[in-house]
C-alpha atoms as a PDB file:
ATOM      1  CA  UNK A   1     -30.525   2.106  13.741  1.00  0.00           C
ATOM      2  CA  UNK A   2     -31.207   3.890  10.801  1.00  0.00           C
ATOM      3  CA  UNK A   3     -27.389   5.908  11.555  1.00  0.00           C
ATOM      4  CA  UNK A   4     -25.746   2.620  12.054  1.00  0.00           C
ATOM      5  CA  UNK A   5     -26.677   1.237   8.699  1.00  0.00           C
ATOM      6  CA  UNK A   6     -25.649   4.311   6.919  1.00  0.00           C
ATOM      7  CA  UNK A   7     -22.377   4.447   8.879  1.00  0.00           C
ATOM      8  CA  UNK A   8     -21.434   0.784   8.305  1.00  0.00           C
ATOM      9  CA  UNK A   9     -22.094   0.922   4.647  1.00  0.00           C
ATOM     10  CA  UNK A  10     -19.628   4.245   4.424  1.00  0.00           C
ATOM     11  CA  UNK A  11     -17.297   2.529   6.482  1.00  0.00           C
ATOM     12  CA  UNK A  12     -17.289  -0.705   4.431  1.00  0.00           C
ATOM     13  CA  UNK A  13     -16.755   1.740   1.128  1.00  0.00           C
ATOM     14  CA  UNK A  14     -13.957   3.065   2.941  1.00  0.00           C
ATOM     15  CA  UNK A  15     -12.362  -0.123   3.584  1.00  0.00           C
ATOM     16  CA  UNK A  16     -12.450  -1.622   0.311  1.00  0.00           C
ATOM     17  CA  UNK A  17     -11.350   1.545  -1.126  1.00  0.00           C
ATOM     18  CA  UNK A  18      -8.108   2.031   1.455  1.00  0.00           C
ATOM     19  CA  UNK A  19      -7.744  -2.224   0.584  1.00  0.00           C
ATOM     20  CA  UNK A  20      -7.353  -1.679  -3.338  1.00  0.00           C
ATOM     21  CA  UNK A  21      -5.212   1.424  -2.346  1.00  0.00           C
ATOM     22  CA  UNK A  22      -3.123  -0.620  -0.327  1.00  0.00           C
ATOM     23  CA  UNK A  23      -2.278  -2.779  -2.892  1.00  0.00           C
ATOM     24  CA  UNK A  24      -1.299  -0.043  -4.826  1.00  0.00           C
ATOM     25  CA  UNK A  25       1.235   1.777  -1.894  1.00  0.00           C
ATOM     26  CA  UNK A  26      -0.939   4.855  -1.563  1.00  0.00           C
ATOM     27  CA  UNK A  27      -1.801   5.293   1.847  1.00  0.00           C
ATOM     28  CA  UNK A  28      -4.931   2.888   1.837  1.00  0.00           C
ATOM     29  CA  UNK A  29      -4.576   2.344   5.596  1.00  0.00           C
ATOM     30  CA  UNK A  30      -5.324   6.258   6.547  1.00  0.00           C
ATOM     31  CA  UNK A  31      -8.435   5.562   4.440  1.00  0.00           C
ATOM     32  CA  UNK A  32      -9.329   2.838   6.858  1.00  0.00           C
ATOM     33  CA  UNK A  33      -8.827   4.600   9.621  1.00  0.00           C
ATOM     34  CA  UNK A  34     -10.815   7.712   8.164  1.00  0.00           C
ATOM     35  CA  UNK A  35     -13.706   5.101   7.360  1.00  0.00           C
ATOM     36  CA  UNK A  36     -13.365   3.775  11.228  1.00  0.00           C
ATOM     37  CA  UNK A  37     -13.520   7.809  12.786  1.00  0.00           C
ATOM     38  CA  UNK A  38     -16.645   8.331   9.962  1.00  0.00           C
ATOM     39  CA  UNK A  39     -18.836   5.603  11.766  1.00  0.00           C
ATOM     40  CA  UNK A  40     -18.455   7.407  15.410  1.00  0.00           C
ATOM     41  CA  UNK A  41     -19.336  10.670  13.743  1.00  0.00           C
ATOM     42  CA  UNK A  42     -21.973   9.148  11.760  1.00  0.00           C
ATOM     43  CA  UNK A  43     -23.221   7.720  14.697  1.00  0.00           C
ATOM     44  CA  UNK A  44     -22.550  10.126  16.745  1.00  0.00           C
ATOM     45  CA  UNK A  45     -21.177   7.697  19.122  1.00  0.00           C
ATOM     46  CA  UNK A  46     -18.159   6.567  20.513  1.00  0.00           C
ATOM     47  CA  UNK A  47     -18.580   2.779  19.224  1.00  0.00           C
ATOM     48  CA  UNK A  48     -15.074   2.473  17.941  1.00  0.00           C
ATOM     49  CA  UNK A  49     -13.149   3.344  21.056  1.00  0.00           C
ATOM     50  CA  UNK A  50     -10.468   6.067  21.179  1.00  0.00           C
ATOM     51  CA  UNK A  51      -7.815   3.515  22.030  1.00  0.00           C
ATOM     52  CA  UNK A  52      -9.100   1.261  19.331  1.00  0.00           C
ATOM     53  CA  UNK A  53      -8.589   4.418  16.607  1.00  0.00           C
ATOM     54  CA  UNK A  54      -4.922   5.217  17.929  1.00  0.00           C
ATOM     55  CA  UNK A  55      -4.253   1.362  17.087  1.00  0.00           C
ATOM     56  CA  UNK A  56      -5.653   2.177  13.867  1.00  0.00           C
ATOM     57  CA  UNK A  57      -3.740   5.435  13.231  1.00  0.00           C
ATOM     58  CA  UNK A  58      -0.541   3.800  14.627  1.00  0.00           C
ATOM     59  CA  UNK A  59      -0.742   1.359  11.932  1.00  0.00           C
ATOM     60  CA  UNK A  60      -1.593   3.343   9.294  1.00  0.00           C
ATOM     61  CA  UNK A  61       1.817   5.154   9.922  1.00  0.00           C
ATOM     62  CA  UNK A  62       3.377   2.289  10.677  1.00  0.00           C
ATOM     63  CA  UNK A  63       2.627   0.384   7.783  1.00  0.00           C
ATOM     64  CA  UNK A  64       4.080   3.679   5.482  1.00  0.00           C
ATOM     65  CA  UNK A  65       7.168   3.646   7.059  1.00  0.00           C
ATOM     66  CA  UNK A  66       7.538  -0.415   7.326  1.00  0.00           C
ATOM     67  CA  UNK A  67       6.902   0.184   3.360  1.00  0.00           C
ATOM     68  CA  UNK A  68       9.982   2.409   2.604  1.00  0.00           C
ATOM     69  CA  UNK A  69      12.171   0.603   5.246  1.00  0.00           C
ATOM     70  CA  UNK A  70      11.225  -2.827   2.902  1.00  0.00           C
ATOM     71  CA  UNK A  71      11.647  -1.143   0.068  1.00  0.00           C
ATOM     72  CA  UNK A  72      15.462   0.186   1.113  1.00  0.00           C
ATOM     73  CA  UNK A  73      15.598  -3.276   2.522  1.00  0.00           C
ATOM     74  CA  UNK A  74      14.931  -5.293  -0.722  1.00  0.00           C
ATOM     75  CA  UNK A  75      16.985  -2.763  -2.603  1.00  0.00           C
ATOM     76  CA  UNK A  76      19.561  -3.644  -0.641  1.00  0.00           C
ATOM     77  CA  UNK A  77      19.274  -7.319  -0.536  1.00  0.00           C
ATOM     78  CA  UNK A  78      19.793  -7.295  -4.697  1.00  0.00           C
ATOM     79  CA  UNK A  79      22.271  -4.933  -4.694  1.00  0.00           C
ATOM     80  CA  UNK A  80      20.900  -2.172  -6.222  1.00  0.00           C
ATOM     81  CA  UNK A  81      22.307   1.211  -6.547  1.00  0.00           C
ATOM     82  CA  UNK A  82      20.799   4.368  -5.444  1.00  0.00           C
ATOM     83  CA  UNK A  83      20.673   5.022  -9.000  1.00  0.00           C
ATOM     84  CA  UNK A  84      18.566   1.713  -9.659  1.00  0.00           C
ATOM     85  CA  UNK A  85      16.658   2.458  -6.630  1.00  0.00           C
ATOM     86  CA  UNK A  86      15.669   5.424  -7.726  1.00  0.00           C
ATOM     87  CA  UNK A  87      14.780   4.037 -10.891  1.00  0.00           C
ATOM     88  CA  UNK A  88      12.625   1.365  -9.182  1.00  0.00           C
ATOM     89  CA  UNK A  89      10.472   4.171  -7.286  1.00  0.00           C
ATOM     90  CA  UNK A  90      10.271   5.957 -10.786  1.00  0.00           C
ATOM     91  CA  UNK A  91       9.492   3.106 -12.358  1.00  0.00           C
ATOM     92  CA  UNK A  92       6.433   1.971 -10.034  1.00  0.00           C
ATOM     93  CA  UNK A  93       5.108   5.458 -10.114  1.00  0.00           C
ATOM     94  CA  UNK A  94       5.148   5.754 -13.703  1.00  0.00           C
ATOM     95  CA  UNK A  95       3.531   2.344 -14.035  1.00  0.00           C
ATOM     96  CA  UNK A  96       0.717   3.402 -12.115  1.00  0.00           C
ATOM     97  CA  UNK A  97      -0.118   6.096 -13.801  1.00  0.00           C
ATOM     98  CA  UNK A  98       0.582   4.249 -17.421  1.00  0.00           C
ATOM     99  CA  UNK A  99      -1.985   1.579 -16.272  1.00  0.00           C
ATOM    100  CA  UNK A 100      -4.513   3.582 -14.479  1.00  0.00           C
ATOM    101  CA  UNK A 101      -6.896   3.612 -17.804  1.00  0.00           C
ATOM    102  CA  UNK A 102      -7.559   0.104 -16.658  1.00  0.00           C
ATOM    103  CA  UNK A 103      -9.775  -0.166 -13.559  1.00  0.00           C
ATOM    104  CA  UNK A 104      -7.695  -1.350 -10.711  1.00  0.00           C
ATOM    105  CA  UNK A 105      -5.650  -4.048 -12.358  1.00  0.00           C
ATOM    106  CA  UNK A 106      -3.739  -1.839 -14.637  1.00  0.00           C
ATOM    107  CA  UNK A 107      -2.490   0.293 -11.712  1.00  0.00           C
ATOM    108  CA  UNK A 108      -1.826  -3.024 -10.448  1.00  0.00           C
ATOM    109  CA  UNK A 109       0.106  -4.846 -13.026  1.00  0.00           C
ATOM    110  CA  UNK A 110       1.741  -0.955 -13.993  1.00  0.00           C
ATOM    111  CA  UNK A 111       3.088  -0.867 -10.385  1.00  0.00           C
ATOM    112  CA  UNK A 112       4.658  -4.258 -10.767  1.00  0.00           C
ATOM    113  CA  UNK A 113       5.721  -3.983 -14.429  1.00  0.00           C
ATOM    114  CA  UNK A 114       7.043  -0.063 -13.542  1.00  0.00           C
ATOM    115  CA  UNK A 115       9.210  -1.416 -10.869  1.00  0.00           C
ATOM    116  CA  UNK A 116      10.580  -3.754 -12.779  1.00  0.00           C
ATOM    117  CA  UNK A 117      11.390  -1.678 -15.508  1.00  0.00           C
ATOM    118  CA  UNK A 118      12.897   1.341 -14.095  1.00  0.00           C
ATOM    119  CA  UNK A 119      15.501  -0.756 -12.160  1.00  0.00           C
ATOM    120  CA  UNK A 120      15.997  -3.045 -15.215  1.00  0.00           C
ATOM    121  CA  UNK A 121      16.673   0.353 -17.437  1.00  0.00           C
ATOM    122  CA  UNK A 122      18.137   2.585 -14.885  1.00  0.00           C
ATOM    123  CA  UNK A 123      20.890  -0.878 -13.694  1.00  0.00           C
ATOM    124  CA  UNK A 124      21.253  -1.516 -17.544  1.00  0.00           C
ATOM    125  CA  UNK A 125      22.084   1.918 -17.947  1.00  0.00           C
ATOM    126  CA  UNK A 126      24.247   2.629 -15.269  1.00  0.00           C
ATOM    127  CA  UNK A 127      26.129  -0.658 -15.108  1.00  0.00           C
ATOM    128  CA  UNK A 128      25.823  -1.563 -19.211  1.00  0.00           C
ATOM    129  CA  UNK A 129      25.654  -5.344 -17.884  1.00  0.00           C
ATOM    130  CA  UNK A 130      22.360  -6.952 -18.778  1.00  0.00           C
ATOM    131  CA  UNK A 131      22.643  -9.936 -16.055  1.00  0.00           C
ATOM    132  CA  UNK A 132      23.163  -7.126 -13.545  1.00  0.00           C
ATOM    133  CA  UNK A 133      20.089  -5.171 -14.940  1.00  0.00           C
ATOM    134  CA  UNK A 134      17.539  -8.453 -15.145  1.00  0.00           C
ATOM    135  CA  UNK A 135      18.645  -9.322 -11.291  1.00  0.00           C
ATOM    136  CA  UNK A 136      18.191  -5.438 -10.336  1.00  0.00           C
ATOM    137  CA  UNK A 137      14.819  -5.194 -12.511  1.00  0.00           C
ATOM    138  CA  UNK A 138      13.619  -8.988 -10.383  1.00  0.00           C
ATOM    139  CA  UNK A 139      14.679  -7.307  -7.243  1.00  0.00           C
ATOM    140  CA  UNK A 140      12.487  -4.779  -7.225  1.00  0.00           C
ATOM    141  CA  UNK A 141       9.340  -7.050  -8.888  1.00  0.00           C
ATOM    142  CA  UNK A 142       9.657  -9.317  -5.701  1.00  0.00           C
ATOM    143  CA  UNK A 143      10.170  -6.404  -3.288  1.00  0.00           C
ATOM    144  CA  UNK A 144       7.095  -4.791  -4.491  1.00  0.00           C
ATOM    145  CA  UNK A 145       4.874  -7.857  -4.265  1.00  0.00           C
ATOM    146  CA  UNK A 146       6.219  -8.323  -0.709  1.00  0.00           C
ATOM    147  CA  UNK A 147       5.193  -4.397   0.014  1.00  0.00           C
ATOM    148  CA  UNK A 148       1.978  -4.772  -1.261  1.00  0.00           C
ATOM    149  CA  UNK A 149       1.111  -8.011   0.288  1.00  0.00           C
ATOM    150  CA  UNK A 150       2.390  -6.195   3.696  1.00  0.00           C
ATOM    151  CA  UNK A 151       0.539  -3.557   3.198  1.00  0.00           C
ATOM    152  CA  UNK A 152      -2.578  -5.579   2.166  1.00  0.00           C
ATOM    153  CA  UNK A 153      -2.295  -8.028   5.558  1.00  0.00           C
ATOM    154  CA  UNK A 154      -2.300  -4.142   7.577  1.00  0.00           C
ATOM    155  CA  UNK A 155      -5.122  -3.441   5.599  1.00  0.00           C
ATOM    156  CA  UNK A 156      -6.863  -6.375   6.956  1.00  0.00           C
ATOM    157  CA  UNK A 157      -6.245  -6.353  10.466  1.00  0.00           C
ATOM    158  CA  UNK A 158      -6.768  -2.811  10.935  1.00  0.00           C
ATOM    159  CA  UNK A 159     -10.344  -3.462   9.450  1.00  0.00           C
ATOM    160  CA  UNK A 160     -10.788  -6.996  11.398  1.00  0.00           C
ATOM    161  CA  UNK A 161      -9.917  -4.672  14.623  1.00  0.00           C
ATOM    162  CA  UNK A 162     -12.716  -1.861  13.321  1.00  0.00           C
ATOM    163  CA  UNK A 163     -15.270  -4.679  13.528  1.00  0.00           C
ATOM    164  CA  UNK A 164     -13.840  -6.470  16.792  1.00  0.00           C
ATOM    165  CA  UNK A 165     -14.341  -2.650  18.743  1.00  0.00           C
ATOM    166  CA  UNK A 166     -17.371  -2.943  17.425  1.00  0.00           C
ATOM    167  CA  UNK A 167     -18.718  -5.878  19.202  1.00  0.00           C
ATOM    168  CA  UNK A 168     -16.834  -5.508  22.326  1.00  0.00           C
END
C-alpha cells in the first residue's frame, strides 16, 4: 500500500513535470512515460501493462515527430523560407532560454515571443519587406501555439491512459 502511494505521488510529479515540458516542445511526453514505467518498478508490479507502456512510448515518439512535421507544415502554409524557418526554430530556442529566469511562464511567453521574432528578423532580413516579415513572424506565433497545444492534448491522454491501465 505503502509502495503504491509512493509510486503514484512520483508518477503524478512526473506528469506534471513532462505536461509543463510539453508546453514548452521538450520531450515532456518521454517524461510521462518514464513516470508510468517508475510506478511498476516502484511497485514492483506489472500494474501498468506492457501493451499499455508501448502505447505510451509510441506516443511519446509520435507526438516529436507530429511536432516537426507541424512545424514544416505551418512553415509552409505562410510561406516561409528555409531561411525564416530556420530563424523561427532559432528564435523559439533562444526565447526559452531568454525567459527561463521566470518560472515556467517566461519559457512560455520566450518560446512564443522567440518564434515570432526570429522569423520576423530573419524574413525582414532576407526579403527587406516588412509585410512579408510581420506575416512570416505571425506564422510561426500561430504554428507554435498549435504545437504546443498538440503536444499538451498527447500529454493528456497518455496520462488519462496511465490511470485507465490502472483500474482495468
Amino acid at each position: 500500500m505503502i509502495a503504491q502511494l509512493i509510486a503514484l505521488i512520483i508518477s503524478g510529479l512526473c506528469f506534471l513535470v513532462g505536461m509543463i515540458l510539453s508546453i514548452f516542445g521538450i520531450g515532456g511526453s518521454f517524461v510521462i512515460f518514464a513516470g508510468a514505467v517508475l510506478y511498476n518498478l516502484i511497485t514492483w508490479s506489472w500494474a501498468v501493462t506492457q501493451w499499455t507502456l508501448g502505447i505510451l512510448l509510441f506516443l511519446a515518439v509520435f507526438g516529436e515527430v507530429l511536432e516537426w512535421v507541424l512545424s514544416v507544415y505551418g512553415a509552409k502554409k505562410f510561406k516561409m523560407t528555409n531561411w525564416t524557418t530556420a530563424g523561427f526554430i532559432i528564435g523559439t530556442i533562444v526565447g526559452m532560454i531568454a525567459g527561463s529566469p521566470i518560472f515556467i511562464v517566461g519559457t512560455i511567453a520566450g518560446a512564443f515571443i522567440g518564434a515570432f521574432l526570429g522569423a520576423f528578423i530573419f524574413s525582414l532580413i532576407e526579403k527587406k519587406d516588412f509585410d512579408k516579415a510581420l506575416k512570416a513572424g505571425t506564422g510561426a506565433f500561430v504554428t507554435r501555439i498549435g504545437v504546443s497545444i498538440m503536444k499538451f492534448v498527447f500529454a493528456i491522454i497518455m496520462i488519462v491512459l496511465f490511470y485507465i491501465s490502472l483500474l482495468a
